[in-house]
N, C-alpha and C. Protein backbone atom coordinates (compact mmCIF):
# COMPACT_ATOMS: atom_id res chain seq x y z
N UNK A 1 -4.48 12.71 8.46
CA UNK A 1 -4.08 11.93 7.30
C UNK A 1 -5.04 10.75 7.14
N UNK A 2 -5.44 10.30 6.15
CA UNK A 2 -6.02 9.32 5.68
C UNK A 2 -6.05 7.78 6.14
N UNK A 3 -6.70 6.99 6.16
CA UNK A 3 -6.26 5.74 6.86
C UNK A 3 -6.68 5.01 5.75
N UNK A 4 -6.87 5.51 4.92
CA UNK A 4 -7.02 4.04 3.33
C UNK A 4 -6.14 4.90 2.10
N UNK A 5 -5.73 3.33 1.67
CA UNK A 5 -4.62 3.52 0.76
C UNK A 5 -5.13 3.00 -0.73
N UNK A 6 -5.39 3.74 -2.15
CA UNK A 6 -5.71 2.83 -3.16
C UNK A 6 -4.18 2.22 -3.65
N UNK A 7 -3.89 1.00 -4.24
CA UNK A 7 -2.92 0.00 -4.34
C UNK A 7 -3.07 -0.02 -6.08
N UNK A 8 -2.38 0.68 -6.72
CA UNK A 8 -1.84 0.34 -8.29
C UNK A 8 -1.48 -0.77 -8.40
N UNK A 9 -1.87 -1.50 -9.85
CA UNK A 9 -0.95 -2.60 -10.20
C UNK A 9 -0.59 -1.92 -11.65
N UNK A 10 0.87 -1.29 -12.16
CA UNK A 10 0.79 -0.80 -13.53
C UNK A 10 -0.27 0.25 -12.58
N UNK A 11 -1.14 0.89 -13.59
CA UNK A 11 -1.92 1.99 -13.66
C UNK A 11 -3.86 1.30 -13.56
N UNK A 12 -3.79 0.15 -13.11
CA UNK A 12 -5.06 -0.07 -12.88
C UNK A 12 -5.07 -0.58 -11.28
N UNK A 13 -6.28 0.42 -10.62
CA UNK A 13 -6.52 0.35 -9.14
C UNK A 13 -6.58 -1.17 -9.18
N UNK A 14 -5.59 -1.81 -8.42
CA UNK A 14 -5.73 -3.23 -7.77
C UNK A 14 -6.56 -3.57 -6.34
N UNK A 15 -6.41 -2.97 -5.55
CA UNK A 15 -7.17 -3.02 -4.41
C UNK A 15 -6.83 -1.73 -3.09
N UNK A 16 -7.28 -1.90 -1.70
CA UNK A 16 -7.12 -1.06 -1.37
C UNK A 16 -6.36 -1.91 0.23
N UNK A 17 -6.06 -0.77 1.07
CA UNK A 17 -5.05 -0.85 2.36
C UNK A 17 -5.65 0.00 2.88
N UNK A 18 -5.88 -0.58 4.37
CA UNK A 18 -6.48 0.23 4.97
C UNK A 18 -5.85 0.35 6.69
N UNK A 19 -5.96 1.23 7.34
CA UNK A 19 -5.44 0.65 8.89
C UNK A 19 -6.59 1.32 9.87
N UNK A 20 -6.65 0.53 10.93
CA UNK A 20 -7.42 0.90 12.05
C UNK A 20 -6.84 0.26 13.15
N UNK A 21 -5.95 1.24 13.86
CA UNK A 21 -5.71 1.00 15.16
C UNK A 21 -4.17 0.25 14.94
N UNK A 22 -3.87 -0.76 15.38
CA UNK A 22 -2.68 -1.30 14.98
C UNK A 22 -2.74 -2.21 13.92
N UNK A 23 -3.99 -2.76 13.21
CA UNK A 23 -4.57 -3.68 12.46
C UNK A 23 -4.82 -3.16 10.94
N UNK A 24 -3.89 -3.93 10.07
CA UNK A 24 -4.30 -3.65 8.77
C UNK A 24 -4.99 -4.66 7.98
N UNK A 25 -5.62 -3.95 6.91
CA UNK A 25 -6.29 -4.90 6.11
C UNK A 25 -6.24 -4.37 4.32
N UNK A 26 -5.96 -5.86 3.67
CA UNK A 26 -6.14 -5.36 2.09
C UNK A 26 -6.93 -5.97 1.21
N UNK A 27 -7.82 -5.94 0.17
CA UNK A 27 -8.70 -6.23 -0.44
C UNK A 27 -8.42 -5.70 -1.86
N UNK A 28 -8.64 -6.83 -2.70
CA UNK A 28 -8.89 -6.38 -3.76
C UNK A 28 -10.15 -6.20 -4.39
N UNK A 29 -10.16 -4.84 -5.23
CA UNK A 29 -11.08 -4.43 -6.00
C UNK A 29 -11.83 -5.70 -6.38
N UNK A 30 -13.43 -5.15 -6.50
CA UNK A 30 -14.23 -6.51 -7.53
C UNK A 30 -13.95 -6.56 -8.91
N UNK A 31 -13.78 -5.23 -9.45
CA UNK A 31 -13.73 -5.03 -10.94
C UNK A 31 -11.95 -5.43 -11.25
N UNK A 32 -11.19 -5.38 -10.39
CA UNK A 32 -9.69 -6.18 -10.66
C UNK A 32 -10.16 -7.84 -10.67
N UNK A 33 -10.90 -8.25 -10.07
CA UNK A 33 -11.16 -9.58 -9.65
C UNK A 33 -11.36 -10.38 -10.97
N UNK A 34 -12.25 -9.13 -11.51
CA UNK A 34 -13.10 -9.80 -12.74
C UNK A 34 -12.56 -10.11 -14.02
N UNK A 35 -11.26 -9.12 -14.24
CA UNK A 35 -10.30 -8.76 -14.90
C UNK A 35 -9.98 -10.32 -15.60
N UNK A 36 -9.92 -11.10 -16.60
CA UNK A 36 -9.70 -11.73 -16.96
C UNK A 36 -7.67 -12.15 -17.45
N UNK A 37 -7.09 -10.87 -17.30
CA UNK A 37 -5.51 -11.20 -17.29
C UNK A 37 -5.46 -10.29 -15.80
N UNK A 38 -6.44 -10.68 -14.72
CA UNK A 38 -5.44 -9.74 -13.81
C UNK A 38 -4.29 -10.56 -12.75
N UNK A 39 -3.64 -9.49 -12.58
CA UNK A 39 -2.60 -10.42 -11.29
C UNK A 39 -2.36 -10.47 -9.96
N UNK A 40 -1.79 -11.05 -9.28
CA UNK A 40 -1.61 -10.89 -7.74
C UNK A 40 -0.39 -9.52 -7.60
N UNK A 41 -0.65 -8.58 -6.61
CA UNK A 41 0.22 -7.57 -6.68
C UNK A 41 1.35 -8.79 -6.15
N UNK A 42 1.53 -9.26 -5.02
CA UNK A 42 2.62 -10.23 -4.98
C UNK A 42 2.25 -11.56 -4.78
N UNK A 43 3.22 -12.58 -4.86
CA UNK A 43 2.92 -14.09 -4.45
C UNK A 43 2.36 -14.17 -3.03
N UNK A 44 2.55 -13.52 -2.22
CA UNK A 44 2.45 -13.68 -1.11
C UNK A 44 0.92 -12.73 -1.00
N UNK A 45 0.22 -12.25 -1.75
CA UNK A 45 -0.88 -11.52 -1.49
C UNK A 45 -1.80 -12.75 -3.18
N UNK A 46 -2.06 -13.66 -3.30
CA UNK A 46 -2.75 -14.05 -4.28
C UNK A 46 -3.86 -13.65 -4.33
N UNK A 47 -5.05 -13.91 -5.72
CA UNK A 47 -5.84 -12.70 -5.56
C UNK A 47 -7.08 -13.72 -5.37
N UNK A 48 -8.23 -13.11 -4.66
CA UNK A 48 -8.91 -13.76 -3.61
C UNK A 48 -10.19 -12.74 -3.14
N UNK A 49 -11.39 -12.64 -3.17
CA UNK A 49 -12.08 -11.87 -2.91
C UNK A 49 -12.27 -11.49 -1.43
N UNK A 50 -11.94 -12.22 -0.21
CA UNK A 50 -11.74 -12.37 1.01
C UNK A 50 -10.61 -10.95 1.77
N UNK A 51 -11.17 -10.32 2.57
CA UNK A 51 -9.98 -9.37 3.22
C UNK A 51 -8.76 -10.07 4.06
N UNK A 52 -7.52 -9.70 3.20
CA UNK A 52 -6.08 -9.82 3.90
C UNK A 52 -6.24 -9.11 5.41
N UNK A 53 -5.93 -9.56 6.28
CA UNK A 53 -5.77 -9.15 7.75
C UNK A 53 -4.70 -9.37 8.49
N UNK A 54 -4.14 -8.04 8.60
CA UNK A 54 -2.55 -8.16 9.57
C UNK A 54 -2.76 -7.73 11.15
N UNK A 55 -1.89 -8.38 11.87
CA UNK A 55 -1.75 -7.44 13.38
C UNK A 55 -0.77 -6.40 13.13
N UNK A 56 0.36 -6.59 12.35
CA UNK A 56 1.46 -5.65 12.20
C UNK A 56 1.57 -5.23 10.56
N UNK A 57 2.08 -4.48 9.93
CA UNK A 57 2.55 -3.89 8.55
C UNK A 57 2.85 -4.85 7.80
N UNK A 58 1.53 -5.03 6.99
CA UNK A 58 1.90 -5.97 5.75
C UNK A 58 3.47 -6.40 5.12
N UNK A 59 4.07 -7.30 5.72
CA UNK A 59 5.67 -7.26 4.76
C UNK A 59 5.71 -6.94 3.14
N UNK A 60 4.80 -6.87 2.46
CA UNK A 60 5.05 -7.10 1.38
C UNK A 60 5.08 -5.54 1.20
N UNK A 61 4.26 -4.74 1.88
CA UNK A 61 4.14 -3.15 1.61
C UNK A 61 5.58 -2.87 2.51
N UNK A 62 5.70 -3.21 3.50
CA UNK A 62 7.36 -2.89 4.33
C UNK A 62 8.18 -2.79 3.32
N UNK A 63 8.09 -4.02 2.28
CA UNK A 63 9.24 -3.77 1.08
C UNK A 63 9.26 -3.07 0.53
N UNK A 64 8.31 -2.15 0.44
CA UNK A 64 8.15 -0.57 -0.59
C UNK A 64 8.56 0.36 -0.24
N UNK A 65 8.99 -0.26 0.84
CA UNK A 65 9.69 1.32 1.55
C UNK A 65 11.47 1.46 1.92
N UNK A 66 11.68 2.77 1.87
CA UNK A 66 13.41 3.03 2.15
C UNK A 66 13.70 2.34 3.12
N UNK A 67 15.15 2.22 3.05
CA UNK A 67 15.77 1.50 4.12
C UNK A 67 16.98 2.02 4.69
N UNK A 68 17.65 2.51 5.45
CA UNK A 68 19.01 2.90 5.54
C UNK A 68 18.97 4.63 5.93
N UNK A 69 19.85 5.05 5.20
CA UNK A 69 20.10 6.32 5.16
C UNK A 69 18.48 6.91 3.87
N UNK A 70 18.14 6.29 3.24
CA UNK A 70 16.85 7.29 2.40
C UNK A 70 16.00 7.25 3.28
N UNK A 71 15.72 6.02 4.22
CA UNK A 71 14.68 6.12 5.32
C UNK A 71 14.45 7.53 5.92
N UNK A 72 16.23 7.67 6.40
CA UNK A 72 16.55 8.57 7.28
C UNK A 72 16.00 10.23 6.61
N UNK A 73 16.58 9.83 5.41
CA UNK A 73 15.73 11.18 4.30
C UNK A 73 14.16 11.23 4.15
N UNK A 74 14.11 10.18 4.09
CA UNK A 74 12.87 10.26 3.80
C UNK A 74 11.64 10.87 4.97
N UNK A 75 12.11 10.13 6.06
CA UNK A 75 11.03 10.49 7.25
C UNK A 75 11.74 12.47 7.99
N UNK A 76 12.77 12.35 7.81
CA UNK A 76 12.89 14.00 7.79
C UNK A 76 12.52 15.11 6.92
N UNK A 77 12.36 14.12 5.48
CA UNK A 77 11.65 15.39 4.72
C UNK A 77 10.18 15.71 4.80
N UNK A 78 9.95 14.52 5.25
CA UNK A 78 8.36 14.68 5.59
C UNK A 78 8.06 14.57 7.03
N UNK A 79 8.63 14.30 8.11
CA UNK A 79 8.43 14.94 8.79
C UNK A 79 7.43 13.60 9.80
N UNK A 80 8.06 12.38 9.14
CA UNK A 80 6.87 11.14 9.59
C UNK A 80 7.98 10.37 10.71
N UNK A 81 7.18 9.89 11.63
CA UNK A 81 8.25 8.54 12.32
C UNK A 81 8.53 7.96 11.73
N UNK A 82 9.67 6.89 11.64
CA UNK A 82 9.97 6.12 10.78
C UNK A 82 9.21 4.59 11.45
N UNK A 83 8.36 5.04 12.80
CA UNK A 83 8.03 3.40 13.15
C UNK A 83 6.26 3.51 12.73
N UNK A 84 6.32 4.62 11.79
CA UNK A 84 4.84 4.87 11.47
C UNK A 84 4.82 4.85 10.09
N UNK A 85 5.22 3.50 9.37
CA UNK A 85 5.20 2.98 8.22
C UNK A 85 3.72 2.85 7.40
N UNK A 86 2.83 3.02 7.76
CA UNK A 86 1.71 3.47 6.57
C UNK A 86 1.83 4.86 6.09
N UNK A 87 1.74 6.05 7.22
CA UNK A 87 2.12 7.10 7.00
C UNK A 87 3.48 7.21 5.52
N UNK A 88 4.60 6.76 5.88
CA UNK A 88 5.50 6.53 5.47
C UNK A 88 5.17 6.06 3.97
N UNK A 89 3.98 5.01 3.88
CA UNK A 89 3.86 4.83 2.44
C UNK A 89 2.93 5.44 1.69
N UNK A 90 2.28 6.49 2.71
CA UNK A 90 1.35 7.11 1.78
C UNK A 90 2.18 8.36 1.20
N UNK A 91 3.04 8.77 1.80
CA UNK A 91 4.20 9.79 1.73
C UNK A 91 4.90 9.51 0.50
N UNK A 92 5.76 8.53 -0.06
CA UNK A 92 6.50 7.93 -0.68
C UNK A 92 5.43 6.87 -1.67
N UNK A 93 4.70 5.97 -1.62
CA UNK A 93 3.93 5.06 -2.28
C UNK A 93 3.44 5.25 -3.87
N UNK A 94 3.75 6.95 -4.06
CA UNK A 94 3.28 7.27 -5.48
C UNK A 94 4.65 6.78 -6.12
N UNK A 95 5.57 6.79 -5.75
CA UNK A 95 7.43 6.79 -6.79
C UNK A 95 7.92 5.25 -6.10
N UNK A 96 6.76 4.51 -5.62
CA UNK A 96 8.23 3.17 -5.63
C UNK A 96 8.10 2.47 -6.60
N UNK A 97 9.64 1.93 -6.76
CA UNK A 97 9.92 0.89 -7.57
C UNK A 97 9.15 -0.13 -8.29
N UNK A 98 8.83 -0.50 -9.17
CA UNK A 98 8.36 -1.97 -9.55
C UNK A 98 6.36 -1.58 -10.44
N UNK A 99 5.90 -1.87 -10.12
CA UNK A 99 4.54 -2.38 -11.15
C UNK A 99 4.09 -1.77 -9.80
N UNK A 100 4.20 -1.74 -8.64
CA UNK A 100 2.74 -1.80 -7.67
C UNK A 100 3.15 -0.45 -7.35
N UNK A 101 2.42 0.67 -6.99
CA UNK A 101 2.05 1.63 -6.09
C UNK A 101 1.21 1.96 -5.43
N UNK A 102 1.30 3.20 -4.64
CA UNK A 102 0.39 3.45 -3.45
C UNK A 102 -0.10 4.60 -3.40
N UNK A 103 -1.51 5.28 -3.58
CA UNK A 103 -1.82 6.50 -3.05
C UNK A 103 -2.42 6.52 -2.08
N UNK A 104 -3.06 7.21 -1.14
CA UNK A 104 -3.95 8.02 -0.60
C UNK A 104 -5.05 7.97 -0.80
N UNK A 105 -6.13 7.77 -0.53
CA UNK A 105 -7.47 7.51 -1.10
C UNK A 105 -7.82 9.16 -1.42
N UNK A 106 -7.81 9.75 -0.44
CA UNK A 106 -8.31 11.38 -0.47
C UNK A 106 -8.01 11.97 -2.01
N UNK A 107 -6.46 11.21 -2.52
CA UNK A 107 -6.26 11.81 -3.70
C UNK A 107 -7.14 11.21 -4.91
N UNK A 108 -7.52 10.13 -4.70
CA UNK A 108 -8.58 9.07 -5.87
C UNK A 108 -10.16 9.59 -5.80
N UNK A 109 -10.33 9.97 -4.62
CA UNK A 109 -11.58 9.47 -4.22
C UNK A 109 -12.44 10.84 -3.46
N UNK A 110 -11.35 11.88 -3.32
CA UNK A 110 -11.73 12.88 -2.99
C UNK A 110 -11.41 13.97 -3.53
C-alpha cells in the first residue's frame, strides 16, 4: 500500500500526507499556496509553505475517521488494524464528511 496520501480541499488537491516509519508529514501544494482565495484544510493545519511534522497521527486526520462500532465495520471490511490509522484513511478518506478528503496517491498520480 502506498505511503502518500493526496489531501482534497472541495475538489482542488490541497496538499499531500505522507508516512515513513512512525513519522508523518503534510505539505501543502505550491499551486494551492498561490491560490489567491485558498484555505487552511483546518485551523490547526494553517497554510504555510514549510512541512507539518508529526511523531504520531495527525489529530486533525484522526478526526476523519470512524469511531465506535463503524470503526469496528470499517477495519473488518477492509481488513486493516484499527491501530493502523493511515491505512485506515486511505481505505475510507475518499467518503468522509466535510470539504476535506483523502486519496491514495497511486490513484492521482499513477
Amino acid at each position: 500500500m502506498t505511503n502518500k496520501a493526496a489531501v482534497f480541499y472541495s475538489d482542488e488537491r490541497a496538499g499531500t500526507l505522507s508516512k515513513t516509519g512512525n513519522t508523518y508529514q503534510f505539505v501543502y501544494e505550491g499551486d494551492y499556496l498561490k491560490n489567491v482565495g485558498a484555505l487552511p484544510i483546518s485551523v490547526s493545519l494553517p497554510l504555510r509553505q514549510e512541512v507539518y511534522e508529526f511523531d504520531s497521527f495527525p489529530p486533525f486526520f484522526d478526526g476523519l475517521l470512524p469511531e465506535g462500532w463503524l470503526l469496528d465495520l470499517t477495519t473488518s471490511k477492509y481488513k486493516i488494524d484499527r491501530s493502523d490509522k493511515f491505512s485506515l484513511l486511505l481505505a475510507i478518506g475518499g467518503n468522509s464528511m466535510g470539504a476535506v478528503h483523502v486519496e491514495p496517491l497511486e490513484f492521482i498520480d499513477g
